[in-house]
C-alpha atoms as a PDB file:
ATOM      1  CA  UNK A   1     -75.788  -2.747   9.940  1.00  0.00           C
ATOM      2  CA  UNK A   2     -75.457  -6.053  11.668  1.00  0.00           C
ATOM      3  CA  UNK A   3     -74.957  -7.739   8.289  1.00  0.00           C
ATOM      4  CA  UNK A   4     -72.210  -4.809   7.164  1.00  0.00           C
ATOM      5  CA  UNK A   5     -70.310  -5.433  10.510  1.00  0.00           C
ATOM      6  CA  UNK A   6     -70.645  -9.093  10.593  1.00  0.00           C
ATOM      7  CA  UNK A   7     -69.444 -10.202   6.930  1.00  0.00           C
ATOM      8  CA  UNK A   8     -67.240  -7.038   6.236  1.00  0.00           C
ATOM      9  CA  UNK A   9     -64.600  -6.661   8.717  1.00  0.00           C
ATOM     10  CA  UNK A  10     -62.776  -2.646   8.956  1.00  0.00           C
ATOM     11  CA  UNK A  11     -59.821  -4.001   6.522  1.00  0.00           C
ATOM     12  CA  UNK A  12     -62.610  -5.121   3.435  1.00  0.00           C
ATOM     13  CA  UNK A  13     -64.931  -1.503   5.048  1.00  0.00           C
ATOM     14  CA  UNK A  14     -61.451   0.534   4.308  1.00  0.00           C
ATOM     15  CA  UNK A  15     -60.908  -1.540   0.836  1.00  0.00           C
ATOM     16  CA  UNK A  16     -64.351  -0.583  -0.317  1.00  0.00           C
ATOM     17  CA  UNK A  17     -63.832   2.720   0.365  1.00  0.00           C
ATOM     18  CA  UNK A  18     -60.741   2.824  -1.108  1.00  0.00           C
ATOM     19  CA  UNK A  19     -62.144   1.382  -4.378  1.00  0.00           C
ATOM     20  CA  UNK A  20     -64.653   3.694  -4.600  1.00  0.00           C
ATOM     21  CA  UNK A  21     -62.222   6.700  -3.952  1.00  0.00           C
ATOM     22  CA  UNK A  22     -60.354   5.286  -7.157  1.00  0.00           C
ATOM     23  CA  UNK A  23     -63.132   4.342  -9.089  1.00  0.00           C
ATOM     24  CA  UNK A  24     -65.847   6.839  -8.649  1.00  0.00           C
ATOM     25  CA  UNK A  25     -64.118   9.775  -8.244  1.00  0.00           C
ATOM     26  CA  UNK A  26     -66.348  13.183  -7.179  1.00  0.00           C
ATOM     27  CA  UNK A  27     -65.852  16.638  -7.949  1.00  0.00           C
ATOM     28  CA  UNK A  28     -62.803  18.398  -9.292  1.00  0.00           C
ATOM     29  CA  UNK A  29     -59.388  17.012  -9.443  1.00  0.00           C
ATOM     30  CA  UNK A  30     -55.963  18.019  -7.368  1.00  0.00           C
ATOM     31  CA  UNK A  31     -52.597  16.781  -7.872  1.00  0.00           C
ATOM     32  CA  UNK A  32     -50.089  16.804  -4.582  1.00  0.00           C
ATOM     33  CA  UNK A  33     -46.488  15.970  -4.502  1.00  0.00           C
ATOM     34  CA  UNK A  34     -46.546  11.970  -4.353  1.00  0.00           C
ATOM     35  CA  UNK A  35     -44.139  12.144  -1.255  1.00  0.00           C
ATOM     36  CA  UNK A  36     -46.799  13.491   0.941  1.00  0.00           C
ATOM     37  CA  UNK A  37     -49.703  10.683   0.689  1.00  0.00           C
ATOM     38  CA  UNK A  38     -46.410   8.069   1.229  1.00  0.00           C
ATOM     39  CA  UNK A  39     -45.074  10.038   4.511  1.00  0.00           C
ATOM     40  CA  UNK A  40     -49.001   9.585   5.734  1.00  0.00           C
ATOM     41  CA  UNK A  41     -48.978   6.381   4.419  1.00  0.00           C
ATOM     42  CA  UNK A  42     -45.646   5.137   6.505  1.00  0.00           C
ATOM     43  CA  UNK A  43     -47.393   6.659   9.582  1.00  0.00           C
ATOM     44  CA  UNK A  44     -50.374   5.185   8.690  1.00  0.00           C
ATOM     45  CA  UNK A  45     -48.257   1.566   8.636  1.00  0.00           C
ATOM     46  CA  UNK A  46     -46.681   2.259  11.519  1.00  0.00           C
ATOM     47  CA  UNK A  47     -49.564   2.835  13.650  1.00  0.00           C
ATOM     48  CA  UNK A  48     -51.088  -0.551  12.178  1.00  0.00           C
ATOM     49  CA  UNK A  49     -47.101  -2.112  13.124  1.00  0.00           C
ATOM     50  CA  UNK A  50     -47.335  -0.963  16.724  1.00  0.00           C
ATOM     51  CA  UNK A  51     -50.926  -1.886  17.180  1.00  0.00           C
ATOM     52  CA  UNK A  52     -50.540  -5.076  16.261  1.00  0.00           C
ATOM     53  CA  UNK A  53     -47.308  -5.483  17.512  1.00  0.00           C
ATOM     54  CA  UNK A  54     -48.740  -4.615  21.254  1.00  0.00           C
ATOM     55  CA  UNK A  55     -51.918  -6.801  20.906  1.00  0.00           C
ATOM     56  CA  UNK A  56     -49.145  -9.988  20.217  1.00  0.00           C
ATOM     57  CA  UNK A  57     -46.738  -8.941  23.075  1.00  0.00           C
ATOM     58  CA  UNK A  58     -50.089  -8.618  25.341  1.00  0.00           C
ATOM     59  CA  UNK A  59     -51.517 -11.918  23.749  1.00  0.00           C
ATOM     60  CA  UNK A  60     -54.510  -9.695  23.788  1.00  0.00           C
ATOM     61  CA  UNK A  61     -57.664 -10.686  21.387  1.00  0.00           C
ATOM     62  CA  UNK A  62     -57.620  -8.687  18.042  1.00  0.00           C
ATOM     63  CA  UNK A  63     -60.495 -10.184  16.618  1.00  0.00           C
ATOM     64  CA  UNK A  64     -63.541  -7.640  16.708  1.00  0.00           C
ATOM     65  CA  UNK A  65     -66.145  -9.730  15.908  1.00  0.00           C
ATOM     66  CA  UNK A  66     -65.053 -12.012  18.918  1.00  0.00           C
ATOM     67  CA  UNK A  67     -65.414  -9.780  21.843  1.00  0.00           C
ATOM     68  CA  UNK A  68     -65.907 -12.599  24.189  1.00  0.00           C
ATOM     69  CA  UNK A  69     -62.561 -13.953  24.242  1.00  0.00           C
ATOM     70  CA  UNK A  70     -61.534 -10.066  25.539  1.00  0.00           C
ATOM     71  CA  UNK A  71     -59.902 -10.618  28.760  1.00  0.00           C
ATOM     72  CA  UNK A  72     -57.961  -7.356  29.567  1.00  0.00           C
ATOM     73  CA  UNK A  73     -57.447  -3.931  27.874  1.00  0.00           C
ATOM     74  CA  UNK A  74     -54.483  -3.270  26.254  1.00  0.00           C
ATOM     75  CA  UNK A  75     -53.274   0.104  27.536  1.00  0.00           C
ATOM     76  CA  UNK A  76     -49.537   0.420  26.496  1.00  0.00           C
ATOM     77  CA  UNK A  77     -47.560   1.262  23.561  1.00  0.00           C
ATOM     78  CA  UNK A  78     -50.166   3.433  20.842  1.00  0.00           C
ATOM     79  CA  UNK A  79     -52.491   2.652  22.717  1.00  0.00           C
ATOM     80  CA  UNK A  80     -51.300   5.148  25.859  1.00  0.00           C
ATOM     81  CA  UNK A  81     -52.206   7.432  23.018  1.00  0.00           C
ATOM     82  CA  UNK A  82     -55.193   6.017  20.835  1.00  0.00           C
ATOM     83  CA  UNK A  83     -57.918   3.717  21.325  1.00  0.00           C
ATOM     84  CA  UNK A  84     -58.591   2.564  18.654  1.00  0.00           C
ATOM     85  CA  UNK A  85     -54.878   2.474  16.387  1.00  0.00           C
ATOM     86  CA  UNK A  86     -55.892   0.210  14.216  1.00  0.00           C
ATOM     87  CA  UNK A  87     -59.065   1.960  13.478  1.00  0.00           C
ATOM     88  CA  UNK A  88     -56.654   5.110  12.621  1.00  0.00           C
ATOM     89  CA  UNK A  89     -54.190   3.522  10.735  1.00  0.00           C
ATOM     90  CA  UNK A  90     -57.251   2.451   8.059  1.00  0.00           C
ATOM     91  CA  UNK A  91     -58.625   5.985   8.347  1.00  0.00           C
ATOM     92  CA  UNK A  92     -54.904   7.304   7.686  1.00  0.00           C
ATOM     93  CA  UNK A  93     -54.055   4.827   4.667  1.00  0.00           C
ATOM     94  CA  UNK A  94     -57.792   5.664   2.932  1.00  0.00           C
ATOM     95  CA  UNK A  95     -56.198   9.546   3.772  1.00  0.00           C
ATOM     96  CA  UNK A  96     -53.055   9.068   1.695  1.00  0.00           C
ATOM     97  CA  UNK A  97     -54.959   7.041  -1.204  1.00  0.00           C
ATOM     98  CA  UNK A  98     -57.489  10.195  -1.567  1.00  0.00           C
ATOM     99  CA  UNK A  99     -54.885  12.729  -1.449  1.00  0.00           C
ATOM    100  CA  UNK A 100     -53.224  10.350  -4.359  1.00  0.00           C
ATOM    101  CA  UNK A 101     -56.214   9.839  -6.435  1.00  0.00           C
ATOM    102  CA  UNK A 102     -56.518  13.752  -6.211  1.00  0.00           C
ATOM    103  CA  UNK A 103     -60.476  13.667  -6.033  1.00  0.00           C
ATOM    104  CA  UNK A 104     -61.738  16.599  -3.976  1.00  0.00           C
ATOM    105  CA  UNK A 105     -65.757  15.354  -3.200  1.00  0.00           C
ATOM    106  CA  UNK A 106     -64.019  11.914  -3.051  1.00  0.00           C
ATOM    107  CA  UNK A 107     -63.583  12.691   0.532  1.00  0.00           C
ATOM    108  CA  UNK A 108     -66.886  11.150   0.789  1.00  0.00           C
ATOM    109  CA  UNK A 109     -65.677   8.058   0.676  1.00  0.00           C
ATOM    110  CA  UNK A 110     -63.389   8.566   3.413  1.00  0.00           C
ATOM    111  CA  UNK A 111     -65.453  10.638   5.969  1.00  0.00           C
ATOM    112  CA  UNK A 112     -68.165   7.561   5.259  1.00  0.00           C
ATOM    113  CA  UNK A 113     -65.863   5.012   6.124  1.00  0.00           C
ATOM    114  CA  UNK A 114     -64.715   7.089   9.627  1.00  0.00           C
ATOM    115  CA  UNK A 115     -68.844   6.923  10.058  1.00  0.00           C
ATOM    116  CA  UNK A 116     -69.180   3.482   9.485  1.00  0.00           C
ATOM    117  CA  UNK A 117     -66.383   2.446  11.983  1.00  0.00           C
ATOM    118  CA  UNK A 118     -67.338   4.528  14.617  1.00  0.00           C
ATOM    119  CA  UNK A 119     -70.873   3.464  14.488  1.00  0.00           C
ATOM    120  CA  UNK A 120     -70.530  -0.258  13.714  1.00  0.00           C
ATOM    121  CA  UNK A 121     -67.561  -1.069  15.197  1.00  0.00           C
ATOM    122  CA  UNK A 122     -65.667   1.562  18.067  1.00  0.00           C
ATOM    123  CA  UNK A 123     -68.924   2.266  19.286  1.00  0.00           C
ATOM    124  CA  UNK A 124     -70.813  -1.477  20.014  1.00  0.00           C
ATOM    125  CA  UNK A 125     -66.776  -2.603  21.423  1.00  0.00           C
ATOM    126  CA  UNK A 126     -66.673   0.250  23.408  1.00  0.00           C
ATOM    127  CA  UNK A 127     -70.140  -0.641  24.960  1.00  0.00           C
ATOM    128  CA  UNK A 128     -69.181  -4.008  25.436  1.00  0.00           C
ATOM    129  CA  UNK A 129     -65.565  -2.963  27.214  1.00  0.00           C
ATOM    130  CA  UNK A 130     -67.511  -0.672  29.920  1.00  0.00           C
ATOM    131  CA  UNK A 131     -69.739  -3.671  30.415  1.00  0.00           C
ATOM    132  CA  UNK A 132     -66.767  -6.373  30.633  1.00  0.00           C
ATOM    133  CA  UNK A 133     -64.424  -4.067  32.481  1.00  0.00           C
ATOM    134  CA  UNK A 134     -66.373  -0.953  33.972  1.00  0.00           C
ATOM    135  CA  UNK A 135     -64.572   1.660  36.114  1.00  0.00           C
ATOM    136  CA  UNK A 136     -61.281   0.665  34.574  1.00  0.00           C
ATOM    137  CA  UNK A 137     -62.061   0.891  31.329  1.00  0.00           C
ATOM    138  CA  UNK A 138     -64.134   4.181  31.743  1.00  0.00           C
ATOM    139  CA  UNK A 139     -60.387   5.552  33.492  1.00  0.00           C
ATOM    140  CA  UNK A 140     -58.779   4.503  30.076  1.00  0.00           C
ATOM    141  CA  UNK A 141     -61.750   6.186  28.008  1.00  0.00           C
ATOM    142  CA  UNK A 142     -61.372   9.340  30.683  1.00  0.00           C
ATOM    143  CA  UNK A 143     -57.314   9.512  29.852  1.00  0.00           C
ATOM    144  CA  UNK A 144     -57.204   8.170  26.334  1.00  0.00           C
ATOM    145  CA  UNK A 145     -58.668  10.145  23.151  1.00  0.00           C
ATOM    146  CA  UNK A 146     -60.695   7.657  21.070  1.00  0.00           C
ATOM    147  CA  UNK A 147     -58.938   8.624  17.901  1.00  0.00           C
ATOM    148  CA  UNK A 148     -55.719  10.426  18.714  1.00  0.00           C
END
């Protein structure tokens, strides 16, 4: 798992999954209205906006596999509402591609990728944030839903 989280950061994680949603589809197909993958998909991108956005105005560290160079925990904007935004707007965007593709097992793909994160990535930065910041982070944890 160390190798998957090292060399494959969430954005190349959520591409793989969303190549295999496309290209090994499972089980029978669907078809939706195209509208209502895009209105997930514009959440989905604004989540990532606002994330991102609040990391830059905090000068806060984005990069996961850099933990060290944490030095505070961004608490405003999304992230009064979700820990992990950036986490959801991947999980959102794979959402909207497999309601696209119209694949119904192909959900697979998707739940496996909300595994994967949580175990190789939410999970060891959430361990390291209780360690780096303790009682203040576990407040945050205590008031703040991990997904939404």
């Amino acid at each position: 798992f160390f190798i998957m989280r090292k060399f494959f950061p969430p954005p190349l994680q959520a591409l793989l999954a969303a190549l295999l949603i496309r290209f090994i589809p499972l089980g029978q197909s669907f078809s939706l209205p195209w509208e209502f993958p895009a209105i997930i998909l514009l959440v989905a991108i604004f989540i990532a906006l606002a994330a991102l956005w609040q990391f830059q105005r905090q000068s806060a560290n984005i990069d996961p596999h850099n933990l060290a160079k944490t030095t505070q925990i961004v608490q405003q904007g999304i992230y009064a509402y979700s820990r992990n935004p950036m986490y959801l707007s991947l999980a959102l965007g794979l959402t909207a591609w497999w309601l696209y593709c119209g694949s119904w097992l192909s959900i697979i793909w998707l739940v496996g990728f909300v595994v994967l994160i949580e175990h190789l990535q939410i999970r060891p930065e959430e361990r390291f944030l209780k360690g780096r910041f303790g009682k203040a982070y576990q407040v945050y944890c205590n008031n703040v839903r991990r997904w939404f």
